[in-house]
PDB file of N, CA and C in Angstrom:
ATOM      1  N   UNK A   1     -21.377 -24.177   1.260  1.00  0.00           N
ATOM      2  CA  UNK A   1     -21.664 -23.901  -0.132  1.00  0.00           C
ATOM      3  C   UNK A   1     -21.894 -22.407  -0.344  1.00  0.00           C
ATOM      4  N   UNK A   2     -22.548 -21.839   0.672  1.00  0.00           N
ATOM      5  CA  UNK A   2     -22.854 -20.553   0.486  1.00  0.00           C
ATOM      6  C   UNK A   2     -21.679 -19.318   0.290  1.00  0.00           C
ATOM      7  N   UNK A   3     -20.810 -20.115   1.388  1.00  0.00           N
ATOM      8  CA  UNK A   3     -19.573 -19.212   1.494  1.00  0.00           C
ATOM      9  C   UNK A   3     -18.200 -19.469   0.041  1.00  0.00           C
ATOM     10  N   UNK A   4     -18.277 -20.441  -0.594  1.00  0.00           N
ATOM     11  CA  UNK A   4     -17.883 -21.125  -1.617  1.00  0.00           C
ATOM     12  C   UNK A   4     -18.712 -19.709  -2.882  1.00  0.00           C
ATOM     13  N   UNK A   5     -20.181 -19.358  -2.727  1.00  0.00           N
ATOM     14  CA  UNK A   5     -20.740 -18.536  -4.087  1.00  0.00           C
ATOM     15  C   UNK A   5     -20.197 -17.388  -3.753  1.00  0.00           C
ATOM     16  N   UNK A   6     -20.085 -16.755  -2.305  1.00  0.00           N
ATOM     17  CA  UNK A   6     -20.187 -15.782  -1.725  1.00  0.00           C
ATOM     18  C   UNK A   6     -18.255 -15.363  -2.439  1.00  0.00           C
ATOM     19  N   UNK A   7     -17.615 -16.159  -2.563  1.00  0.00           N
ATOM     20  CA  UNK A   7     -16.040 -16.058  -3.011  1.00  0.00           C
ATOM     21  C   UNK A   7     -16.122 -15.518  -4.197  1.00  0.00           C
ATOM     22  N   UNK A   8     -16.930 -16.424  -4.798  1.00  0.00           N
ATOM     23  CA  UNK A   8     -16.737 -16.386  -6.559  1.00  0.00           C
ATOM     24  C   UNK A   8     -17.715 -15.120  -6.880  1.00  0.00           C
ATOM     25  N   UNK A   9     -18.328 -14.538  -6.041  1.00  0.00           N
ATOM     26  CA  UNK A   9     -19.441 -13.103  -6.434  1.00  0.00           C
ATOM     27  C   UNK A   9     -17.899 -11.745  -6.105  1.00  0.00           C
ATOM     28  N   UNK A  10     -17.144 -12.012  -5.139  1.00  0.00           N
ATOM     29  CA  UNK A  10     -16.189 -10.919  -5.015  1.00  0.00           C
ATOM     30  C   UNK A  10     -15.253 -11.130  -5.733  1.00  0.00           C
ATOM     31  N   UNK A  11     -15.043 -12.288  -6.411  1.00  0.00           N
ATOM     32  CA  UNK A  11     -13.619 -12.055  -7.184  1.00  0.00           C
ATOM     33  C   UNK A  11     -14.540 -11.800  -9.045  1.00  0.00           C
ATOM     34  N   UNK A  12     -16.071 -12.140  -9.123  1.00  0.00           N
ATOM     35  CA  UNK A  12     -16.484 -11.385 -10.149  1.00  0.00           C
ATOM     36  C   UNK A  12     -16.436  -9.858 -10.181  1.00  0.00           C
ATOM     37  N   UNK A  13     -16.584  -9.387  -9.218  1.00  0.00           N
ATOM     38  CA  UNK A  13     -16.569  -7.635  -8.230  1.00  0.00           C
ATOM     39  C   UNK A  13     -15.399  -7.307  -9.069  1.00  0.00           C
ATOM     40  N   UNK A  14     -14.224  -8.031  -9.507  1.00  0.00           N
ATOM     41  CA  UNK A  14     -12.528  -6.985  -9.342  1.00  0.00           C
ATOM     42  C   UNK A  14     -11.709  -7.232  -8.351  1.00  0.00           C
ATOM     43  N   UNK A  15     -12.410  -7.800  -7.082  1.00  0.00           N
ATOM     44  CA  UNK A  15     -11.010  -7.502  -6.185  1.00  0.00           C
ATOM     45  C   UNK A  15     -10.058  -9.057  -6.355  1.00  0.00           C
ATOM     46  N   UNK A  16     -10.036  -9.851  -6.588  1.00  0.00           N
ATOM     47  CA  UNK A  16      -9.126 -11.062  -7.284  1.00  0.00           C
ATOM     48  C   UNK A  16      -8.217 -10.518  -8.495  1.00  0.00           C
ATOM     49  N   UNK A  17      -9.036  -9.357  -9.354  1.00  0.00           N
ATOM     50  CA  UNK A  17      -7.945  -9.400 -11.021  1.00  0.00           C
ATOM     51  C   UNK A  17      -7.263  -8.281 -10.328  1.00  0.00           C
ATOM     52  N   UNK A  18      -7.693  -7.155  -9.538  1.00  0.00           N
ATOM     53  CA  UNK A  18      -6.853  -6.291  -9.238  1.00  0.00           C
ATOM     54  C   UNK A  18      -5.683  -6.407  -8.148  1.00  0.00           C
ATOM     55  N   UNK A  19      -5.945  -7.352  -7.548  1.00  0.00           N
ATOM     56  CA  UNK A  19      -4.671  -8.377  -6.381  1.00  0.00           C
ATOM     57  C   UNK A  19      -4.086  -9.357  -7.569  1.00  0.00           C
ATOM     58  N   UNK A  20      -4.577  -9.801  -8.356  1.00  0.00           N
ATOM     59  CA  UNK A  20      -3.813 -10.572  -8.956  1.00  0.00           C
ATOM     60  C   UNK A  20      -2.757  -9.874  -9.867  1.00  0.00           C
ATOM     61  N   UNK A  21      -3.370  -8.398 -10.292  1.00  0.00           N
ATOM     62  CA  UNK A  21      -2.498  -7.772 -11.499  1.00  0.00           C
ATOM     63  C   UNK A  21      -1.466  -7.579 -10.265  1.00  0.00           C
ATOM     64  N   UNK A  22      -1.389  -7.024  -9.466  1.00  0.00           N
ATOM     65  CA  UNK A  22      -1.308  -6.285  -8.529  1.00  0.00           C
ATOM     66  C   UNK A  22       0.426  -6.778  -7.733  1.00  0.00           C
ATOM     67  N   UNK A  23      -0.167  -8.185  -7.311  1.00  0.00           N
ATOM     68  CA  UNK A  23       1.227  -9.387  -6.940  1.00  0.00           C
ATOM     69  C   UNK A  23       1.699  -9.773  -8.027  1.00  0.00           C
ATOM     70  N   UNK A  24       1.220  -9.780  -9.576  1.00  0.00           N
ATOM     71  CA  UNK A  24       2.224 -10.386 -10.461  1.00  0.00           C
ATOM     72  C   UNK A  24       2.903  -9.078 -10.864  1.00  0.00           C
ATOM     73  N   UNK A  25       2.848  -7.917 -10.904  1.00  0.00           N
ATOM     74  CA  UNK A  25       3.642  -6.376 -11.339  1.00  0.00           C
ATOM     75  C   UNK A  25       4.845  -6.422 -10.087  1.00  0.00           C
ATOM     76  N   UNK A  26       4.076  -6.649  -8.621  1.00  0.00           N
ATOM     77  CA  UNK A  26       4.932  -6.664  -7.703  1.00  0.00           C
ATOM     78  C   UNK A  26       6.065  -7.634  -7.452  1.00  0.00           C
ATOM     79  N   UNK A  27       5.904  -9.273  -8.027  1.00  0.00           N
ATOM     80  CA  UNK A  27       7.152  -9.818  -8.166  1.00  0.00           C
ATOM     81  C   UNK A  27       8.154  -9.721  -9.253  1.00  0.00           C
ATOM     82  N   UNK A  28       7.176  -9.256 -10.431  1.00  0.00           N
ATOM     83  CA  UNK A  28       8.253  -8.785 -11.501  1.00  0.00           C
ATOM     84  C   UNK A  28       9.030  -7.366 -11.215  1.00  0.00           C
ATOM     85  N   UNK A  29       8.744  -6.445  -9.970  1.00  0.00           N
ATOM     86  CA  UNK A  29       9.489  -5.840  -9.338  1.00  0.00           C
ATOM     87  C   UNK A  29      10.612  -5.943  -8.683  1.00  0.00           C
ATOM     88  N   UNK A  30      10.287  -6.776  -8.052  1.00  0.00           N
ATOM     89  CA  UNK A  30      11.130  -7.503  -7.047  1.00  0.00           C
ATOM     90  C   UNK A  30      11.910  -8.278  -7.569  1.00  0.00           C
ATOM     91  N   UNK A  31      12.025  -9.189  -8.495  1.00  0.00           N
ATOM     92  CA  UNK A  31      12.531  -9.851  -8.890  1.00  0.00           C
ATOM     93  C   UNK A  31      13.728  -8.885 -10.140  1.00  0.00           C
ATOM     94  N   UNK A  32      13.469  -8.275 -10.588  1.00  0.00           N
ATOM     95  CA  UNK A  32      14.053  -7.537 -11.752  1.00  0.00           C
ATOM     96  C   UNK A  32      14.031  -7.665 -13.042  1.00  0.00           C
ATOM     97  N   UNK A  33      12.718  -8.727 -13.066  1.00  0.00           N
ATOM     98  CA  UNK A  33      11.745  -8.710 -14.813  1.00  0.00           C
ATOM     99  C   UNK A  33      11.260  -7.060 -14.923  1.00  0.00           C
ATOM    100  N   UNK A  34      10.918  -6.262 -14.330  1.00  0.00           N
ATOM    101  CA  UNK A  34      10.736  -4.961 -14.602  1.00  0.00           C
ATOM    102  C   UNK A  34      12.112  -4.185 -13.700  1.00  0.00           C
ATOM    103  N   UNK A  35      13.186  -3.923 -14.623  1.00  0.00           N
ATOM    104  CA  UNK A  35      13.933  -3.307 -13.910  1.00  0.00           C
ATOM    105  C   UNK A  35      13.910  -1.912 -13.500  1.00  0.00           C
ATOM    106  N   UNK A  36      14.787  -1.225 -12.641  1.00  0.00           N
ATOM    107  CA  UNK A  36      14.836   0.281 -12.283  1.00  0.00           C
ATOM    108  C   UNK A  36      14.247   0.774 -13.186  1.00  0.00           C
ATOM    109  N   UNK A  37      13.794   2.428 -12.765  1.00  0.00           N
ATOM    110  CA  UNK A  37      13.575   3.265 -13.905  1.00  0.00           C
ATOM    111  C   UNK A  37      13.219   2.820 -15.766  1.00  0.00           C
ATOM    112  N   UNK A  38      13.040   1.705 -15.396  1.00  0.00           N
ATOM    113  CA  UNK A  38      12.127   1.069 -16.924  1.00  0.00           C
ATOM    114  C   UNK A  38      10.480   1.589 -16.821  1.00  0.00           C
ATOM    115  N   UNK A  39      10.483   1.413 -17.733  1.00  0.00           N
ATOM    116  CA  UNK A  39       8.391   1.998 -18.432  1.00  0.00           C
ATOM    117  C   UNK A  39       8.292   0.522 -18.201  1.00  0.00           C
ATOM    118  N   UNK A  40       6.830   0.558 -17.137  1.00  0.00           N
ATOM    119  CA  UNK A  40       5.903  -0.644 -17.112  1.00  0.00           C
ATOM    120  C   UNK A  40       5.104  -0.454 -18.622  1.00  0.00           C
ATOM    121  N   UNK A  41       4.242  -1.334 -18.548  1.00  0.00           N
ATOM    122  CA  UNK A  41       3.477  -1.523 -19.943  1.00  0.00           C
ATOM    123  C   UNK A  41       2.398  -0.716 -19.643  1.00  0.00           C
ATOM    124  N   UNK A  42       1.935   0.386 -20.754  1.00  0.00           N
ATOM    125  CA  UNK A  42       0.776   1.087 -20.309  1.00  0.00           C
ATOM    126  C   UNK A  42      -0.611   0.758 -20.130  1.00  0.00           C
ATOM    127  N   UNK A  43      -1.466   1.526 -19.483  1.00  0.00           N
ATOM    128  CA  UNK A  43      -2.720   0.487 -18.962  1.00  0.00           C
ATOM    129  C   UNK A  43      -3.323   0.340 -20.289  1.00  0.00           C
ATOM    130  N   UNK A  44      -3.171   0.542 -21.359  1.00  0.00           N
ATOM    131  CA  UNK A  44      -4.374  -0.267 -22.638  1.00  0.00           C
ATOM    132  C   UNK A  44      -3.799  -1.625 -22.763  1.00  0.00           C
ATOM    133  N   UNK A  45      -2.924  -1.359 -22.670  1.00  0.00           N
ATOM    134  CA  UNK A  45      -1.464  -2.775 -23.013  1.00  0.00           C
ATOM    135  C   UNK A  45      -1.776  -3.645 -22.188  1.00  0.00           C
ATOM    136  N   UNK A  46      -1.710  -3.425 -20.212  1.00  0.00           N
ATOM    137  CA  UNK A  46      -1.993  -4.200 -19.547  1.00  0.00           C
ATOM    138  C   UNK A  46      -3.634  -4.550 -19.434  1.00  0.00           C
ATOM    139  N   UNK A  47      -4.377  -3.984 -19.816  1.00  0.00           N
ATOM    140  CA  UNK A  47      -5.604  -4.121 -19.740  1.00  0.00           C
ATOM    141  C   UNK A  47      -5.774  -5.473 -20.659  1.00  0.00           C
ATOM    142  N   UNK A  48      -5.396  -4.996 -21.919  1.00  0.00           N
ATOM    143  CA  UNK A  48      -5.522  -6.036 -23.277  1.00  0.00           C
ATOM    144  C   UNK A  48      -4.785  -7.774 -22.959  1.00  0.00           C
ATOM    145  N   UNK A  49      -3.732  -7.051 -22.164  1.00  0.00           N
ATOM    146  CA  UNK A  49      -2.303  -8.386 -21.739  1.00  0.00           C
ATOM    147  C   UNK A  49      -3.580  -9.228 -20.527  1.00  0.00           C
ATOM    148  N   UNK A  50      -4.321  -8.947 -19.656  1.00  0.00           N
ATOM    149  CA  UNK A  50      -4.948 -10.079 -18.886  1.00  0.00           C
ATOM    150  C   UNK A  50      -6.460  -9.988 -19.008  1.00  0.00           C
ATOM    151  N   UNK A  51      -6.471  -9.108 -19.325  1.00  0.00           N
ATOM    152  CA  UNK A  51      -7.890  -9.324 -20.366  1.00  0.00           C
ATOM    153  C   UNK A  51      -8.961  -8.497 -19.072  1.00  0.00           C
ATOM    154  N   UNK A  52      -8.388  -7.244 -18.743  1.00  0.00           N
ATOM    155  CA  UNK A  52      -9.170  -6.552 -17.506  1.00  0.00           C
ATOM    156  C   UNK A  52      -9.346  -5.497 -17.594  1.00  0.00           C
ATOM    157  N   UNK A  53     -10.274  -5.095 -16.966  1.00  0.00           N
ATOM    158  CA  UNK A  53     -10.733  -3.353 -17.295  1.00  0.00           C
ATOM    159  C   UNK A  53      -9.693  -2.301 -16.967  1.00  0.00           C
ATOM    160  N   UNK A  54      -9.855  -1.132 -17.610  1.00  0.00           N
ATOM    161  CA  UNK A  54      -8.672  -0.140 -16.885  1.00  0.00           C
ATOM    162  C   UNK A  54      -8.823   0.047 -15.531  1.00  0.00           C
ATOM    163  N   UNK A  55     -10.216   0.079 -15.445  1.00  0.00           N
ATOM    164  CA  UNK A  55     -10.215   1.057 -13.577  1.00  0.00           C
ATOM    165  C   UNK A  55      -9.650  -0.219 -12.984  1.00  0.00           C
ATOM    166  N   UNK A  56      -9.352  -1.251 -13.166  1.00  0.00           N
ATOM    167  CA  UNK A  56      -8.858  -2.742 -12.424  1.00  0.00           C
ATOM    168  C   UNK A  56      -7.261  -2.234 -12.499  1.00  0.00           C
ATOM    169  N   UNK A  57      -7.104  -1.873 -13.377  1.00  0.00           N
ATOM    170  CA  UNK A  57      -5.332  -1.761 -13.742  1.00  0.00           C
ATOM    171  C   UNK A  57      -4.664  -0.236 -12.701  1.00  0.00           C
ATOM    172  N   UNK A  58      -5.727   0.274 -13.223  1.00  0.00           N
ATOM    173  CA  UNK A  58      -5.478   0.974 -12.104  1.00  0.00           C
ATOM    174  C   UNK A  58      -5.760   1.555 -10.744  1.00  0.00           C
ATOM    175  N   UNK A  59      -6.284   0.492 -10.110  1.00  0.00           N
ATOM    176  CA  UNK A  59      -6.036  -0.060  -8.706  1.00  0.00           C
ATOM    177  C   UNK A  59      -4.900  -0.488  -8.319  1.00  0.00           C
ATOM    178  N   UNK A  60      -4.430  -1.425  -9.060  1.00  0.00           N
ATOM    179  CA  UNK A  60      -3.363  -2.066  -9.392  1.00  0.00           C
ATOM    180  C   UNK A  60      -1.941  -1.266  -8.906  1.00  0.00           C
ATOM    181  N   UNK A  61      -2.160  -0.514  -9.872  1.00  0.00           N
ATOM    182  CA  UNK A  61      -1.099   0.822 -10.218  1.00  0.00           C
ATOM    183  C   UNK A  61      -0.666   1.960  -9.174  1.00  0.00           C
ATOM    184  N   UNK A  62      -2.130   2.006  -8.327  1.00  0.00           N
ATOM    185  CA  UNK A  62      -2.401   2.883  -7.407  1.00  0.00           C
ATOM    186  C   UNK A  62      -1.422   2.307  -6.065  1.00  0.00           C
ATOM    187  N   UNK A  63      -2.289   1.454  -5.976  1.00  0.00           N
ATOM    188  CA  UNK A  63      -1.399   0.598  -4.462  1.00  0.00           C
ATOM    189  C   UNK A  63       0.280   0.648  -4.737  1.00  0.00           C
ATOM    190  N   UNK A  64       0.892  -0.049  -6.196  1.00  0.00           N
ATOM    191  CA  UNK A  64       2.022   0.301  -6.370  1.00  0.00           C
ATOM    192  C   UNK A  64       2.748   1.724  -6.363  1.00  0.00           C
ATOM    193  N   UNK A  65       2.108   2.660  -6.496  1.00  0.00           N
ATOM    194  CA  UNK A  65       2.490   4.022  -6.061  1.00  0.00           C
ATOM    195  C   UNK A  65       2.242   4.401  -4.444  1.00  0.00           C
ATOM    196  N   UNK A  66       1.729   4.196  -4.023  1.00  0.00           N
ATOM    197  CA  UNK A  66       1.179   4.380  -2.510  1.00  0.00           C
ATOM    198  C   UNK A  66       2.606   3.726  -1.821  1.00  0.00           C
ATOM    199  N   UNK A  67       2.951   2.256  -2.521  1.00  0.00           N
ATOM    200  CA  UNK A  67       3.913   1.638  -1.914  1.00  0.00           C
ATOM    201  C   UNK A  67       5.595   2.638  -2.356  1.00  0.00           C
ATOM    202  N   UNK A  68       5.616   3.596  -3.251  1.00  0.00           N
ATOM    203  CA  UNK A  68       6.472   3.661  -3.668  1.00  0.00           C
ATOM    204  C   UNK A  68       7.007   2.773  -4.617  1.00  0.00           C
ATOM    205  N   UNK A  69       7.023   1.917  -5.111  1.00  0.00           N
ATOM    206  CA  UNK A  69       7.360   0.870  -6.289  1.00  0.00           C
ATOM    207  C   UNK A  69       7.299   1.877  -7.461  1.00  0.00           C
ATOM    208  N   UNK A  70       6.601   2.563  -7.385  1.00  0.00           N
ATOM    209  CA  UNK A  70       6.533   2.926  -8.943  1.00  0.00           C
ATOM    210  C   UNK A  70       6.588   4.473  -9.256  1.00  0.00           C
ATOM    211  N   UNK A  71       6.648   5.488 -10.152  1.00  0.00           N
ATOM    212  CA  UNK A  71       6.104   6.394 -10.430  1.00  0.00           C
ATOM    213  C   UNK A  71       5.301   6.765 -11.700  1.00  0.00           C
ATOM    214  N   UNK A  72       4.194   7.189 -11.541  1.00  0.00           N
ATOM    215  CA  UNK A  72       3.445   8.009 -12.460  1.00  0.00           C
ATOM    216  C   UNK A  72       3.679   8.957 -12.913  1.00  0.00           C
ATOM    217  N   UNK A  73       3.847   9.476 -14.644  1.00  0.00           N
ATOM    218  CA  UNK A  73       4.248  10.309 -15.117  1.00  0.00           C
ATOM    219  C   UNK A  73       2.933  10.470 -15.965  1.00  0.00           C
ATOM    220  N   UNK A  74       1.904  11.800 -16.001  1.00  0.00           N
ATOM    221  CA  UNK A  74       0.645  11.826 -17.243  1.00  0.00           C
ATOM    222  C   UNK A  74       1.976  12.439 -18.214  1.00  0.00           C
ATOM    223  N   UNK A  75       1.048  11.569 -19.034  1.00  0.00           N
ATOM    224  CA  UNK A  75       1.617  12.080 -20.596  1.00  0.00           C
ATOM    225  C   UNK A  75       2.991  11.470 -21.137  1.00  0.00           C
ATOM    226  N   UNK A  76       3.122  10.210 -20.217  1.00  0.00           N
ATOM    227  CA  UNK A  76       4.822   9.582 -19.984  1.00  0.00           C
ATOM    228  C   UNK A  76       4.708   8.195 -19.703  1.00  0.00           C
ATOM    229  N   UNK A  77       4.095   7.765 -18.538  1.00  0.00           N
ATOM    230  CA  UNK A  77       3.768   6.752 -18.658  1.00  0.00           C
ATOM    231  C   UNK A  77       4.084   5.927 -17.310  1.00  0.00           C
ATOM    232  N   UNK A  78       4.349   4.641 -16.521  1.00  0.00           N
ATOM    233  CA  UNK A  78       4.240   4.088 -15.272  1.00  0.00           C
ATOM    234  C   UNK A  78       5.902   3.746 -14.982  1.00  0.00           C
ATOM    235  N   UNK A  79       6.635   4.195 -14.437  1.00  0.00           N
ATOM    236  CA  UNK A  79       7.827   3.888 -14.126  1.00  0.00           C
ATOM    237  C   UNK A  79       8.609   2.807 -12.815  1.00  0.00           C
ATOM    238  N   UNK A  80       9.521   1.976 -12.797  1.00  0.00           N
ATOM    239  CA  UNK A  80       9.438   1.001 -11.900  1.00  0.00           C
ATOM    240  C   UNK A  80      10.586   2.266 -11.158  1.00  0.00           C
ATOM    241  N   UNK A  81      10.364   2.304  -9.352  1.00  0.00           N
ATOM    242  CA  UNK A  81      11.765   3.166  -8.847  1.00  0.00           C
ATOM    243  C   UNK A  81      12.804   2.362  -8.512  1.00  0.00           C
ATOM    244  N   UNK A  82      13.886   2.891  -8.623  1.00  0.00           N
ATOM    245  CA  UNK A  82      14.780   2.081  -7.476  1.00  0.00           C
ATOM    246  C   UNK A  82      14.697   2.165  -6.320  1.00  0.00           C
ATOM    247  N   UNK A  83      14.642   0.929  -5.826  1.00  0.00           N
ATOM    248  CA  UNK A  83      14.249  -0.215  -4.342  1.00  0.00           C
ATOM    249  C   UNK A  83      15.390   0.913  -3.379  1.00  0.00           C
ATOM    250  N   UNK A  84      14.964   1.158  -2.435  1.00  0.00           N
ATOM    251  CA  UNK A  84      16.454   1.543  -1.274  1.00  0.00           C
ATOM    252  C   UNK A  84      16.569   0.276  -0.915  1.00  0.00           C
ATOM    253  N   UNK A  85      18.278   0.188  -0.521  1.00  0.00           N
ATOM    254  CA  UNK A  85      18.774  -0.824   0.004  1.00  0.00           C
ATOM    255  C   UNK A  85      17.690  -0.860   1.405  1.00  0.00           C
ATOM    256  N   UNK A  86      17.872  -2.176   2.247  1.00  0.00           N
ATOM    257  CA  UNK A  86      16.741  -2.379   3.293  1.00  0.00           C
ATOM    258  C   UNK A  86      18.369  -2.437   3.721  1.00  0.00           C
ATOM    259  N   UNK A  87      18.177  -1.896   5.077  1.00  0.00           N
ATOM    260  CA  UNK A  87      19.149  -1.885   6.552  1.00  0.00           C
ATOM    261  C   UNK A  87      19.299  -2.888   7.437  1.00  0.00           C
ATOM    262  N   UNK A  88      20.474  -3.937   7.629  1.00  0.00           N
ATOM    263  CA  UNK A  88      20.097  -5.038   8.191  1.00  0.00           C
ATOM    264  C   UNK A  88      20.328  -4.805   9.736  1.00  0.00           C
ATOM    265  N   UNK A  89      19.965  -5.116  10.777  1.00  0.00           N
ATOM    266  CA  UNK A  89      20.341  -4.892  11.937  1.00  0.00           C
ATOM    267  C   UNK A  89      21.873  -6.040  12.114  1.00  0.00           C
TER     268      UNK A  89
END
């Protein structure tokens, strides 16, 4: 039971909405609901769209840049990159 409250106290924390924004941006990547060089939705937009704080969104946002998925433009806005082909052996 303890370990059951101990779940639901870290996903009150942020780290559940910011993995969750996080894998649903990343399959609409992958998939090509957010295509190449398209504008993601900006963080007031996504904030308002799942109902989460900015600094959550952009965690979110962060990891997707770290990964390369995305680029940040101030004053422009969150961009999806194009994927390199992966190299098959």
């Amino acid at each position: 039971m303890r370990d059951a409250h101990l779940a639901s106290r870290r996903r009150d924390m942020g780290v559940a909405r910011y993995y969750r924004l996080y894998e649903l941006l990343s399959a609409a990547l992958q998939d090509g609901t957010i295509a190449p060089e398209s504008a993601l939705p900006s963080e007031p937009e996504l904030c308002d769209l799942h109902g989460i704080s900015r600094t959550t969104v952009r965690r979110a946002l962060d990891r997707l840049e770290r990964e390369g998925r995305i680029v940040r433009r101030r004053g422009s806005g969150t961009y999806a990159r194009r994927q390199q082909a992966v190299q098959r052996l």
